[in-house]
Structures are given as structure tokens and as C-alpha cells.
PDB file of N, CA and C in Angstrom:
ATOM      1  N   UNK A   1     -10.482   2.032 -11.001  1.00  0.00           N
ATOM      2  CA  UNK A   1      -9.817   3.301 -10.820  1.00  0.00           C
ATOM      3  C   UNK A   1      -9.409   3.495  -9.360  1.00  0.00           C
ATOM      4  N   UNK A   2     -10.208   3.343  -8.017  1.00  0.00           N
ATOM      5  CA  UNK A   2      -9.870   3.339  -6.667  1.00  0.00           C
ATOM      6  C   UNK A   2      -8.375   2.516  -6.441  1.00  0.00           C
ATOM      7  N   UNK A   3      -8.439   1.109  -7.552  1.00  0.00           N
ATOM      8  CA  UNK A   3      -6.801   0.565  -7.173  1.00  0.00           C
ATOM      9  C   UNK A   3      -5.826   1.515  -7.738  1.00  0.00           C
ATOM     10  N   UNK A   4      -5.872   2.167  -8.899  1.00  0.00           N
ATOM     11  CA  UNK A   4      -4.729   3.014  -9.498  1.00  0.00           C
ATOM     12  C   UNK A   4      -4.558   4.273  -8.912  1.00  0.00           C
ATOM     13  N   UNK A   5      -5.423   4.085  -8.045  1.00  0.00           N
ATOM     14  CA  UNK A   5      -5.469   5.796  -7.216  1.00  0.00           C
ATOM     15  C   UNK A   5      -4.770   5.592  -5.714  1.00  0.00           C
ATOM     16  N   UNK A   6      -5.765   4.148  -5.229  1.00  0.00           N
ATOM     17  CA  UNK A   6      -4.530   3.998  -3.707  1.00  0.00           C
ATOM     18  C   UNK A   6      -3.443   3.324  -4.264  1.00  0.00           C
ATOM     19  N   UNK A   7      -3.242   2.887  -5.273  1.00  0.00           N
ATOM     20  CA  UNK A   7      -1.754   2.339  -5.571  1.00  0.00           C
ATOM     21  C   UNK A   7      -0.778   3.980  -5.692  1.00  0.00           C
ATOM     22  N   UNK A   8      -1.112   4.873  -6.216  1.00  0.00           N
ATOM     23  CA  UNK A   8      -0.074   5.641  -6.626  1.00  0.00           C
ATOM     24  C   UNK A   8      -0.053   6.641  -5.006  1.00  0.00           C
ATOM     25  N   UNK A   9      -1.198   6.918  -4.375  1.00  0.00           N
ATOM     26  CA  UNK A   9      -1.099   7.654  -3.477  1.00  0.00           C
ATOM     27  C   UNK A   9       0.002   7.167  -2.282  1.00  0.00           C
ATOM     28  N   UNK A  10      -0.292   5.655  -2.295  1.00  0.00           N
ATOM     29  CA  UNK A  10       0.413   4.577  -1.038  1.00  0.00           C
ATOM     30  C   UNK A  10       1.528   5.198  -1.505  1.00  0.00           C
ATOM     31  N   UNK A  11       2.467   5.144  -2.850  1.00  0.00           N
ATOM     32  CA  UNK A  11       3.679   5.227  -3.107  1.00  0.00           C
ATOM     33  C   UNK A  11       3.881   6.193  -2.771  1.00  0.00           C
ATOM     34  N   UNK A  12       3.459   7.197  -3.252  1.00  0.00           N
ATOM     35  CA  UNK A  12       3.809   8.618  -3.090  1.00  0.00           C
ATOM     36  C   UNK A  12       3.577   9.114  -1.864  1.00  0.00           C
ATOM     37  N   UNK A  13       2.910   8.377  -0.391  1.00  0.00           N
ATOM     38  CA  UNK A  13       2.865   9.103   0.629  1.00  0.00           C
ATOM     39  C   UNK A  13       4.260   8.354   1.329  1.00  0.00           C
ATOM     40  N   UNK A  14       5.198   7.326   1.086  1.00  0.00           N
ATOM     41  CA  UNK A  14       6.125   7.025   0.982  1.00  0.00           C
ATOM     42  C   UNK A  14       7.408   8.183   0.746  1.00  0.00           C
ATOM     43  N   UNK A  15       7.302   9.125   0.093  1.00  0.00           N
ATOM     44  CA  UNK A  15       7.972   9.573  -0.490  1.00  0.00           C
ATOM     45  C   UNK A  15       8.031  10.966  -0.309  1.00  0.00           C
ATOM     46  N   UNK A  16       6.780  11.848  -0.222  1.00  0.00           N
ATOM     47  CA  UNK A  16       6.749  13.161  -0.216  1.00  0.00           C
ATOM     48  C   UNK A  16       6.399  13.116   1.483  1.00  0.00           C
ATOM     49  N   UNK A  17       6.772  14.638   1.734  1.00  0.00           N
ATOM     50  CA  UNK A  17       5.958  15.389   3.195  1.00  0.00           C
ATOM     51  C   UNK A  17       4.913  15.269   3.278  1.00  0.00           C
ATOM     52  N   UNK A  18       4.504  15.220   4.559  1.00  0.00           N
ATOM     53  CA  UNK A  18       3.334  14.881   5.010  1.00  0.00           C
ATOM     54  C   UNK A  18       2.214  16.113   4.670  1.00  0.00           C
ATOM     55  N   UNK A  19       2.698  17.360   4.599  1.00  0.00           N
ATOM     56  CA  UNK A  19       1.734  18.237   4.276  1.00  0.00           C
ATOM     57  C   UNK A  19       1.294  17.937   2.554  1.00  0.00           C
ATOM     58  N   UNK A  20       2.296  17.333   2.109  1.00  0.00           N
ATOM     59  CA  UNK A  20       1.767  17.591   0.513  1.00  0.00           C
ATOM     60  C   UNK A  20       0.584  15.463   0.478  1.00  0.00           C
ATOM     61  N   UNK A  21       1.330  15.354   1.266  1.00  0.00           N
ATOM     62  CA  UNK A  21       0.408  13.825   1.784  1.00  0.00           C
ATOM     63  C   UNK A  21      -0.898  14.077   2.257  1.00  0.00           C
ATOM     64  N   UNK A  22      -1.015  15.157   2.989  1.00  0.00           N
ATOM     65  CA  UNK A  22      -2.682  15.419   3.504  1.00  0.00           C
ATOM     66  C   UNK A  22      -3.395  16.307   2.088  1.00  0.00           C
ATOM     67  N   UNK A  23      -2.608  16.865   1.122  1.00  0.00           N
ATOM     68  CA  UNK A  23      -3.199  17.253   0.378  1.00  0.00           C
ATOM     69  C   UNK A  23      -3.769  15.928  -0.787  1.00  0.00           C
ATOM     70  N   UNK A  24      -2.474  15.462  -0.767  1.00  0.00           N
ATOM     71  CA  UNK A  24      -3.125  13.779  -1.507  1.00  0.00           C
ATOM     72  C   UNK A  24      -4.319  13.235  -1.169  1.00  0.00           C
ATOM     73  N   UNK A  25      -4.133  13.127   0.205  1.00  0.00           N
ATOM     74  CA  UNK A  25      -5.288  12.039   0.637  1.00  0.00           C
ATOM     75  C   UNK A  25      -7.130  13.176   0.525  1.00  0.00           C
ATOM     76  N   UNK A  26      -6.659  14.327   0.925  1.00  0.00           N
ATOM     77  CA  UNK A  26      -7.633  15.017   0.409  1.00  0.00           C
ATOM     78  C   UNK A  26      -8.372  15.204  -0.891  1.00  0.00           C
ATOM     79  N   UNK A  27      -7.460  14.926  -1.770  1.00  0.00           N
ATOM     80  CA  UNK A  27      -7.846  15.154  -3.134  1.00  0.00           C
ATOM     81  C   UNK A  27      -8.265  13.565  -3.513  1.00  0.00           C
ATOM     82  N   UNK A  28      -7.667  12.469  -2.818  1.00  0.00           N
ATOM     83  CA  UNK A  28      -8.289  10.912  -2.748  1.00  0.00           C
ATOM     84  C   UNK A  28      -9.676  10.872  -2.471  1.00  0.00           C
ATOM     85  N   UNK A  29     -10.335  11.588  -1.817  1.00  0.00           N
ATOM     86  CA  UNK A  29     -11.986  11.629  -0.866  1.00  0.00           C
ATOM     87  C   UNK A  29     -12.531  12.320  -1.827  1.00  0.00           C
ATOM     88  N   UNK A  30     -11.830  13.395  -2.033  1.00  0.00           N
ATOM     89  CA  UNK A  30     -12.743  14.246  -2.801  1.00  0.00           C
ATOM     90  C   UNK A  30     -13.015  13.806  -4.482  1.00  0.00           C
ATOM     91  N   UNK A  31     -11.985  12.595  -4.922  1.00  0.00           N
ATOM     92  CA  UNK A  31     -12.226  11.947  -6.378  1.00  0.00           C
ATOM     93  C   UNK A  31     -13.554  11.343  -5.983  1.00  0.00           C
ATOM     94  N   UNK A  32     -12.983   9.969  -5.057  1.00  0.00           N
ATOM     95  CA  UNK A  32     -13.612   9.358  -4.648  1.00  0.00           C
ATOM     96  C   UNK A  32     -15.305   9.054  -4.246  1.00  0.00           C
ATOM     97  N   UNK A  33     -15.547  10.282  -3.714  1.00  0.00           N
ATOM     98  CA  UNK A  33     -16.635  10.960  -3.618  1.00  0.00           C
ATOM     99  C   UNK A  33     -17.364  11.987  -4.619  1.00  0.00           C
ATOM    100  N   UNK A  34     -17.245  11.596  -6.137  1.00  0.00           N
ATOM    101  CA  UNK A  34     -17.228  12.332  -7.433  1.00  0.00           C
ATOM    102  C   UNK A  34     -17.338  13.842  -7.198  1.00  0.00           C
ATOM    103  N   UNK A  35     -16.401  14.349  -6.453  1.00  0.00           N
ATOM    104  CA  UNK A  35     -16.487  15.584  -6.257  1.00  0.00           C
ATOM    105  C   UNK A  35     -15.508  16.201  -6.823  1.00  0.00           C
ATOM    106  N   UNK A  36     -15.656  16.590  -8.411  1.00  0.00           N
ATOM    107  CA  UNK A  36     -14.563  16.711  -9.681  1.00  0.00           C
ATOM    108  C   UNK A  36     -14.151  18.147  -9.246  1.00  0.00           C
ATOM    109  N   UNK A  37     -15.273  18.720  -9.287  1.00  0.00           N
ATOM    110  CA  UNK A  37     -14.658  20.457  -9.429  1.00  0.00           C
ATOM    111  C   UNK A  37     -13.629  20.266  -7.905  1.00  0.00           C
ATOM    112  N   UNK A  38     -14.140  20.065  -6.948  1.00  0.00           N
ATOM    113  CA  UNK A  38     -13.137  20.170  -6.336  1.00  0.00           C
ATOM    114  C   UNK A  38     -11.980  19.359  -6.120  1.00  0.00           C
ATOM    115  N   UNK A  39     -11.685  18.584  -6.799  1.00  0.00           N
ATOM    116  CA  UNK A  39     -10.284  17.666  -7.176  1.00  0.00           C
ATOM    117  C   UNK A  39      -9.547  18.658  -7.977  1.00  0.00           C
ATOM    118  N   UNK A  40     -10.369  19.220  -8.975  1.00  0.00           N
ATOM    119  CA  UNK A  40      -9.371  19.929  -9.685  1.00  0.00           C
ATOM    120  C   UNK A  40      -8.790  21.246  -9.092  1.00  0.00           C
ATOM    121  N   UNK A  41      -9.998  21.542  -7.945  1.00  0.00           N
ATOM    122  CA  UNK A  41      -9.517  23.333  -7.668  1.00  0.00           C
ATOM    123  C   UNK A  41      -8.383  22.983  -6.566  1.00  0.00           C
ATOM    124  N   UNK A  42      -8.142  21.724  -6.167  1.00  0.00           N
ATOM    125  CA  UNK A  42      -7.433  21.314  -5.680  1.00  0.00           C
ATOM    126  C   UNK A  42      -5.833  21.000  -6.062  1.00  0.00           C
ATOM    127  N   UNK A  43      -6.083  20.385  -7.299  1.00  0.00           N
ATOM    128  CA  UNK A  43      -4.963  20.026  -7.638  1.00  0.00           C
ATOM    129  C   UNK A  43      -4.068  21.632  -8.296  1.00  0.00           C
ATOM    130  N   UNK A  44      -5.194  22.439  -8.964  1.00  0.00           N
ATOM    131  CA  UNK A  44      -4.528  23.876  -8.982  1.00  0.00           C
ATOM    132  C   UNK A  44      -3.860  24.107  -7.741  1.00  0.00           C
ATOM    133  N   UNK A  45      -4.196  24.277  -6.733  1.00  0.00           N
ATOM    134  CA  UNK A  45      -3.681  24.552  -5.203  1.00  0.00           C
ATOM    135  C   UNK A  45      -2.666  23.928  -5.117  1.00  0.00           C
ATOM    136  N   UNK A  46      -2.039  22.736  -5.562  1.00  0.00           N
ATOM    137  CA  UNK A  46      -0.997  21.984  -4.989  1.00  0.00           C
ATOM    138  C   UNK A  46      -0.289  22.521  -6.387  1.00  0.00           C
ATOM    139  N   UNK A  47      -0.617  22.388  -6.916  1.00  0.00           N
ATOM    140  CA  UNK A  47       0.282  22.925  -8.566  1.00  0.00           C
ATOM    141  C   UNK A  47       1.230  24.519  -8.229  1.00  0.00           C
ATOM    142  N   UNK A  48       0.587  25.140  -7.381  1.00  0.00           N
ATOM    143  CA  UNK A  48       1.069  26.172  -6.543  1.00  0.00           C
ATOM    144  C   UNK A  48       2.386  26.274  -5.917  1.00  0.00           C
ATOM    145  N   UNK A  49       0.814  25.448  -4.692  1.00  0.00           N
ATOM    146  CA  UNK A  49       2.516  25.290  -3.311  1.00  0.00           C
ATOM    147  C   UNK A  49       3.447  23.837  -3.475  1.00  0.00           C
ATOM    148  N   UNK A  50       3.156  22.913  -4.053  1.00  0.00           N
ATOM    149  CA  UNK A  50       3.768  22.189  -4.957  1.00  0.00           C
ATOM    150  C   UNK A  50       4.558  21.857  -6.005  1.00  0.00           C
ATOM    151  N   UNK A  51       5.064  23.208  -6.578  1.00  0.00           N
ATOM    152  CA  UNK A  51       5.118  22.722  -8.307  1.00  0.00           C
ATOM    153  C   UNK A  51       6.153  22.158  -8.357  1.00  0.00           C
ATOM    154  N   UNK A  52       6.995  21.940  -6.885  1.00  0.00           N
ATOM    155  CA  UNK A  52       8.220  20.748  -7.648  1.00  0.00           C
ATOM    156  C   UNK A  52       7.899  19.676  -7.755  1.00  0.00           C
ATOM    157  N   UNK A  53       6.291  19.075  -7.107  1.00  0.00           N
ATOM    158  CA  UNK A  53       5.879  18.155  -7.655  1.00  0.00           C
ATOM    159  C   UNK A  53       4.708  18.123  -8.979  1.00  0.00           C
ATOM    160  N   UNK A  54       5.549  18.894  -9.987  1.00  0.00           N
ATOM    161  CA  UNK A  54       4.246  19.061 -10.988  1.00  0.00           C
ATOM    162  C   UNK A  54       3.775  17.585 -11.922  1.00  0.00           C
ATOM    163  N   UNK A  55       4.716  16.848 -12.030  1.00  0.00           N
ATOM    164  CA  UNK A  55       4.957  15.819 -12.847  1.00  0.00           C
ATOM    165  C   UNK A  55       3.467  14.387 -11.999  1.00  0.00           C
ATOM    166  N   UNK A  56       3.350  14.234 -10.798  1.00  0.00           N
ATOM    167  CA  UNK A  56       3.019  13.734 -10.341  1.00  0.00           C
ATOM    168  C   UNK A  56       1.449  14.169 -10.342  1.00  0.00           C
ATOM    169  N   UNK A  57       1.304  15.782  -9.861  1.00  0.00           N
ATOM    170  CA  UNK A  57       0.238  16.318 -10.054  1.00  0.00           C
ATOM    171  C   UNK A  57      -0.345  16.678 -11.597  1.00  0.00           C
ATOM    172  N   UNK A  58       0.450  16.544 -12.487  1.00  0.00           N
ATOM    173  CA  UNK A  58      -0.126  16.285 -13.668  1.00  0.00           C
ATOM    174  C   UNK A  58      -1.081  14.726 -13.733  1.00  0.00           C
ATOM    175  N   UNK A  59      -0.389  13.715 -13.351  1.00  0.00           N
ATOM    176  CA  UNK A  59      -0.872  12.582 -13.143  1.00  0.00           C
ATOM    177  C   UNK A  59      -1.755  12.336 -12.848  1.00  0.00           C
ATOM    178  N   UNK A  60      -2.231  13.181 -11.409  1.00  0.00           N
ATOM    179  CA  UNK A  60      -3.305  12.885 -10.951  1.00  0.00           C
ATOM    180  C   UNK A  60      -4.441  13.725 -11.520  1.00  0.00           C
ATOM    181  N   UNK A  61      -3.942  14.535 -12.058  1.00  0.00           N
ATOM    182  CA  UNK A  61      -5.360  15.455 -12.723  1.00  0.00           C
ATOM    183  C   UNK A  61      -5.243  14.711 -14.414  1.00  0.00           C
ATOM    184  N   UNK A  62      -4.499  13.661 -14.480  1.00  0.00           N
ATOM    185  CA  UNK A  62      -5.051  13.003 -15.497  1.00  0.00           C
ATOM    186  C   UNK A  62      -6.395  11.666 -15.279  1.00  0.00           C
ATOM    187  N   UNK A  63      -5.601  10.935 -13.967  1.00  0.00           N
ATOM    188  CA  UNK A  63      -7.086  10.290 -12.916  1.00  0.00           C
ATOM    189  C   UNK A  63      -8.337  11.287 -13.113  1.00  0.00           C
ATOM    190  N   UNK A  64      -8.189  12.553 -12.790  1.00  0.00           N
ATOM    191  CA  UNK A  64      -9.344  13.194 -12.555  1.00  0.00           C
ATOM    192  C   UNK A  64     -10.298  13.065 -14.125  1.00  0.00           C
ATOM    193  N   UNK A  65      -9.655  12.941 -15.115  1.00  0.00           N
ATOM    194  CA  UNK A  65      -9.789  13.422 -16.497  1.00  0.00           C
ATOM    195  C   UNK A  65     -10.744  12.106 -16.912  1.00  0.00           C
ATOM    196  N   UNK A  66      -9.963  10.652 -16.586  1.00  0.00           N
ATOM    197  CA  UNK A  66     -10.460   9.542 -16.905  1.00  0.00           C
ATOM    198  C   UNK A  66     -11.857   9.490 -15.540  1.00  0.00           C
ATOM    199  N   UNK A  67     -11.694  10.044 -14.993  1.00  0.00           N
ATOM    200  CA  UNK A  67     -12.863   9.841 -14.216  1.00  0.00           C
ATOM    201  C   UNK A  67     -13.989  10.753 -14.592  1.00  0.00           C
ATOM    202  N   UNK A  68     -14.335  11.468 -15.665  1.00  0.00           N
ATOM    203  CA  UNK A  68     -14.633  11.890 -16.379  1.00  0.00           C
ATOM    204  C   UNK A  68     -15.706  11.775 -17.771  1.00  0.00           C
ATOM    205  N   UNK A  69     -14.513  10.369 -17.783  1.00  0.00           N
ATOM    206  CA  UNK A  69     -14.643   9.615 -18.910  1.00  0.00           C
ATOM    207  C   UNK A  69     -13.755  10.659 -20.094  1.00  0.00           C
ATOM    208  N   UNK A  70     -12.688  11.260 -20.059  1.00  0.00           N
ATOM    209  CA  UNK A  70     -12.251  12.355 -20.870  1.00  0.00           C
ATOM    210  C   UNK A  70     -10.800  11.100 -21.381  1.00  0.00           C
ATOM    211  N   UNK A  71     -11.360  10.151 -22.150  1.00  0.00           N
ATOM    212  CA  UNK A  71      -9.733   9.018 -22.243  1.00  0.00           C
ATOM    213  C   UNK A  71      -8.585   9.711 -22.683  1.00  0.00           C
ATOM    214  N   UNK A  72      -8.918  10.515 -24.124  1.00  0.00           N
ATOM    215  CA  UNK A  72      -7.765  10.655 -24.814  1.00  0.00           C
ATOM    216  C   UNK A  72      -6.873  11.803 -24.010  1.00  0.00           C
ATOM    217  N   UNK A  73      -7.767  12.831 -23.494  1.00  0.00           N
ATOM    218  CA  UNK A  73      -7.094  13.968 -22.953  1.00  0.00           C
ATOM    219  C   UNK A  73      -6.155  13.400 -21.615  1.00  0.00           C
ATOM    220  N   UNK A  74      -6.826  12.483 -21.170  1.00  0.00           N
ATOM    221  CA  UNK A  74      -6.313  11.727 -19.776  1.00  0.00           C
ATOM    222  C   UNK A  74      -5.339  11.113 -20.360  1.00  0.00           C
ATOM    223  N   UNK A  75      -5.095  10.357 -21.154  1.00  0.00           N
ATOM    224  CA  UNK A  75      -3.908   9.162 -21.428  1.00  0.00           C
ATOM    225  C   UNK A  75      -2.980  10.026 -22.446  1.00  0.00           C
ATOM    226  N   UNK A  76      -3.193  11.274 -22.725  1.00  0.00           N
ATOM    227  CA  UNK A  76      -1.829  12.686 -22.733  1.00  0.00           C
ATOM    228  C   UNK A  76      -1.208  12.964 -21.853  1.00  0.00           C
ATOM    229  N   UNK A  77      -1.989  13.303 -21.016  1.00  0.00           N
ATOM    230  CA  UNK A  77      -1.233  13.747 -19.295  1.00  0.00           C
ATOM    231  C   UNK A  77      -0.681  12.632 -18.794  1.00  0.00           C
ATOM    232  N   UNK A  78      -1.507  11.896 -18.693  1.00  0.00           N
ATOM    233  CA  UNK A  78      -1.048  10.300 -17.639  1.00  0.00           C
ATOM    234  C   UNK A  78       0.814   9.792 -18.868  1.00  0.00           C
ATOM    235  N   UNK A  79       0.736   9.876 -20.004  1.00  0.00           N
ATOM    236  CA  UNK A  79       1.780   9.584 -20.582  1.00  0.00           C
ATOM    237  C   UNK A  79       2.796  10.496 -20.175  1.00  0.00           C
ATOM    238  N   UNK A  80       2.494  11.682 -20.414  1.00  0.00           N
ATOM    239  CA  UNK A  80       3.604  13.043 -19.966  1.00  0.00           C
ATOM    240  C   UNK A  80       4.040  12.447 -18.772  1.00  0.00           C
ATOM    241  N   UNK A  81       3.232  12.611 -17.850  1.00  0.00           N
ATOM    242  CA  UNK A  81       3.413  12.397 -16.676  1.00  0.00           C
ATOM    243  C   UNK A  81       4.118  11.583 -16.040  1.00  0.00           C
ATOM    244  N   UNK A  82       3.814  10.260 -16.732  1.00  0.00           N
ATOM    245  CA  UNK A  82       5.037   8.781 -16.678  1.00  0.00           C
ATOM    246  C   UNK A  82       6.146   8.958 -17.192  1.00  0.00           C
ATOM    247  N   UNK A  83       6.495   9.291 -18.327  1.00  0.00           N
ATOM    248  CA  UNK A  83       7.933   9.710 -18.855  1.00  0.00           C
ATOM    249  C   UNK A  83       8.650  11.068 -17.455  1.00  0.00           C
ATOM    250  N   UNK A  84       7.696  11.989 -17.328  1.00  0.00           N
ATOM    251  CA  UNK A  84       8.719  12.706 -16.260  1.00  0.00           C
ATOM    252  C   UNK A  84       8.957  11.849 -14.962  1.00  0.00           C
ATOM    253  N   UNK A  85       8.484  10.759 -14.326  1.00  0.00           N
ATOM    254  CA  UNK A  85       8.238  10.556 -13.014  1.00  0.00           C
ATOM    255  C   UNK A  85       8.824   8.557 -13.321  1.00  0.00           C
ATOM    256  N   UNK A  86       8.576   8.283 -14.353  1.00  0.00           N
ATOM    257  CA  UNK A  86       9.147   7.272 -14.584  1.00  0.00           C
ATOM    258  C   UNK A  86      10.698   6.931 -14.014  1.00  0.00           C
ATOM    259  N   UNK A  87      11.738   7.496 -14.468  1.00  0.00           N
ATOM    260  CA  UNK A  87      13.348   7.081 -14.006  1.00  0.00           C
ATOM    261  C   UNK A  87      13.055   7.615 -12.560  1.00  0.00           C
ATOM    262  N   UNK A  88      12.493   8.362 -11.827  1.00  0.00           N
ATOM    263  CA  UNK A  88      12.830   8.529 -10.855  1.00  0.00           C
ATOM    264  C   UNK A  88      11.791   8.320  -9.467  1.00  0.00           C
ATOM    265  N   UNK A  89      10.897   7.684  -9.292  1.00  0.00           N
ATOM    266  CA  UNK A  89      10.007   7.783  -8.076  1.00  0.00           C
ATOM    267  C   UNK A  89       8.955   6.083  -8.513  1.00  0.00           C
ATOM    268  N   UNK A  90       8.441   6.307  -9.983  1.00  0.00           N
ATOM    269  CA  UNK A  90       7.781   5.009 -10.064  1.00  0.00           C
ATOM    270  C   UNK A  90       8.269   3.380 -10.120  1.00  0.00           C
ATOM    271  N   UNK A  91       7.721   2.947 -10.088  1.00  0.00           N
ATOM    272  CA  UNK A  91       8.677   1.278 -10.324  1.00  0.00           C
ATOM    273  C   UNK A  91       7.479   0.727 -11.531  1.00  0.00           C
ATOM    274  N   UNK A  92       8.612  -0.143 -11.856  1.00  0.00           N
ATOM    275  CA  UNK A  92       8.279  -0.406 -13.388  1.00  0.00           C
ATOM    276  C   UNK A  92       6.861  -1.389 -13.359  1.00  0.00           C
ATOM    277  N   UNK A  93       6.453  -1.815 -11.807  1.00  0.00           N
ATOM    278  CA  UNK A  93       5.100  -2.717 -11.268  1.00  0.00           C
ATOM    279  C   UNK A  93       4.094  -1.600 -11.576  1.00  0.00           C
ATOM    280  N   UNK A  94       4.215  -0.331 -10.909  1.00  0.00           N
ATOM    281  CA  UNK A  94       3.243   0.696 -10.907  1.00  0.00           C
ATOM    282  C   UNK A  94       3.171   1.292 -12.880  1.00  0.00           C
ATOM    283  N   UNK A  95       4.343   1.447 -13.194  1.00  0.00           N
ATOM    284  CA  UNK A  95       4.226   1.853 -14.738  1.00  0.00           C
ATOM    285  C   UNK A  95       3.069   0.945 -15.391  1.00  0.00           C
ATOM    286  N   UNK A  96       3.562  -0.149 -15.599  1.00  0.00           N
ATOM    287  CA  UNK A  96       2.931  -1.190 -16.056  1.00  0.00           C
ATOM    288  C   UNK A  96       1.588  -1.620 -15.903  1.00  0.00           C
ATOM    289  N   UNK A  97       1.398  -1.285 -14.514  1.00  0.00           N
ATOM    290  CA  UNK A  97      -0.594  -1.465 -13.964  1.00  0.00           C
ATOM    291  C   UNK A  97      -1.022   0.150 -14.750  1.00  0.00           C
ATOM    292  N   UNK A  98      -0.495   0.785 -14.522  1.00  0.00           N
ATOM    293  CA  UNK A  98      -0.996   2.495 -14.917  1.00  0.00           C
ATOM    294  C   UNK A  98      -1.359   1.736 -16.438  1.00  0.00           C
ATOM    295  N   UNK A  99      -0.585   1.498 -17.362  1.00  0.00           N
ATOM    296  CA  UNK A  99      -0.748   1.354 -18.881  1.00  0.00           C
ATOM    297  C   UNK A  99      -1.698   0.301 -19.032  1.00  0.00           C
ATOM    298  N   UNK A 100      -1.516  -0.311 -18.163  1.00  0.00           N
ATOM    299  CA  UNK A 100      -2.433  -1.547 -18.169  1.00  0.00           C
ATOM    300  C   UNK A 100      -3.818  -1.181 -18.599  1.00  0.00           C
ATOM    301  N   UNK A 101      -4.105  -0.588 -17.469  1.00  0.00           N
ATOM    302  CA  UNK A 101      -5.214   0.238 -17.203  1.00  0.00           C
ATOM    303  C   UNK A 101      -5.741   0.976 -18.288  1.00  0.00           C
ATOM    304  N   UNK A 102      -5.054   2.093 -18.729  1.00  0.00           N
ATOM    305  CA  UNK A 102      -5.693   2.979 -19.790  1.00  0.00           C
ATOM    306  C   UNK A 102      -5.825   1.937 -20.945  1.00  0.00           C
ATOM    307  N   UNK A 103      -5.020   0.743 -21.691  1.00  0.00           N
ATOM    308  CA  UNK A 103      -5.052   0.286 -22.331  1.00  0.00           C
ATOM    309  C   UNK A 103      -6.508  -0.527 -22.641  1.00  0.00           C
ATOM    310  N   UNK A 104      -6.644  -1.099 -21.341  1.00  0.00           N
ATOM    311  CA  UNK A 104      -8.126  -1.654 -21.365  1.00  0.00           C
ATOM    312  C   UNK A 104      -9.123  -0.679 -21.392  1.00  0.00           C
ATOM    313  N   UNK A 105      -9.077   0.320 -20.843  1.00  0.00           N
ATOM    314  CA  UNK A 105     -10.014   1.805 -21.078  1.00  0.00           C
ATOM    315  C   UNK A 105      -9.969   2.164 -22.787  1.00  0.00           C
TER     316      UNK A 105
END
């Protein structure tokens, strides 16, 4: 899970502002460090001042879900999530490890 998490964050700090990047990497420590409730009260927060990135932050509060152990509810979101973010920000290397992943889960 740490590779599917710095794989998508690397991309995405590529891509977005740096303020919504320190919120990433924040919410990276705080998975990381099984500190769930606050990943999620987190990802509410960015769902906020964020929501044009909702598609992405769905994503990651699907990570949060499988970290959990919550599969099916996680590989709902994580699917939603790929179909919105798919044509436009992911590459078909990152699609493919993501499915990979839940598949073996």
C-alpha cells in the first residue's frame, strides 16, 4: 500500500499547487502512521477547500478504506474515482498498478 500511495502522491504533487501538495503529503504521514480518523478528518478538509479536486480525493479516501481492510467499499470509490481521473491526470502505468493491486487484495 506505501507504493500505491507514493506512486499516486509523486504524480499528483506534479500536478496540483503546492498548498493542496502539503495537504497530500500530510494526509501521506498521517495514513502512514495508522492515524485513520485523522486521514479522514482530513480528507473532509480538502473535500472543502478542494472540491475541484474531488475525484482524486475520493481516491484517496478509498486508500484510507483499504487500509482498513474495508475492500469492497474501497474498490467502489477507488473505481469511481479512476473512471473520473482516468482520461485526464492518470497514465494508463498508474491505472493498471492501482487495479493490480485491489485485484490481488
Amino acid at each position: 500500500m506505501k507504493r500505491l500511495l507514493w506512486l499516486i502522491l509523486s504524480h499528483c504533487s506534479l500536478i496540483f499547487g503546492s498548498s493542496f501538495t502539503e495537504s497530500l503529503e500530510e494526509f501521506a504521514d498521517d495514513l502512514l502512521k495508522s492515524r485513520i480518523e485523522e486521514s479522514l478528518f482530513l480528507l473532509d478538509k480538502m473535500e472543502e477547500e478542494y472540491w475541484q479536486n474531488k475525484a482524486l480525493i475520493k481516491g484517496l479516501r478509498a486508500t484510507v478504506l483499504l487500509s482498513k481492510g474495508e475492500l469492497q467499499e474501497s474498490s467502489i470509490l477507488m473505481a469511481e474515482s479512476i473512471s473520473m481521473l482516468e482520461e485526464s491526470y492518470l497514465s494508463e502505468q498508474l491505472v493498471l498498478l492501482i487495479r493490480d493491486l485491489y485485484e490481488k487484495a
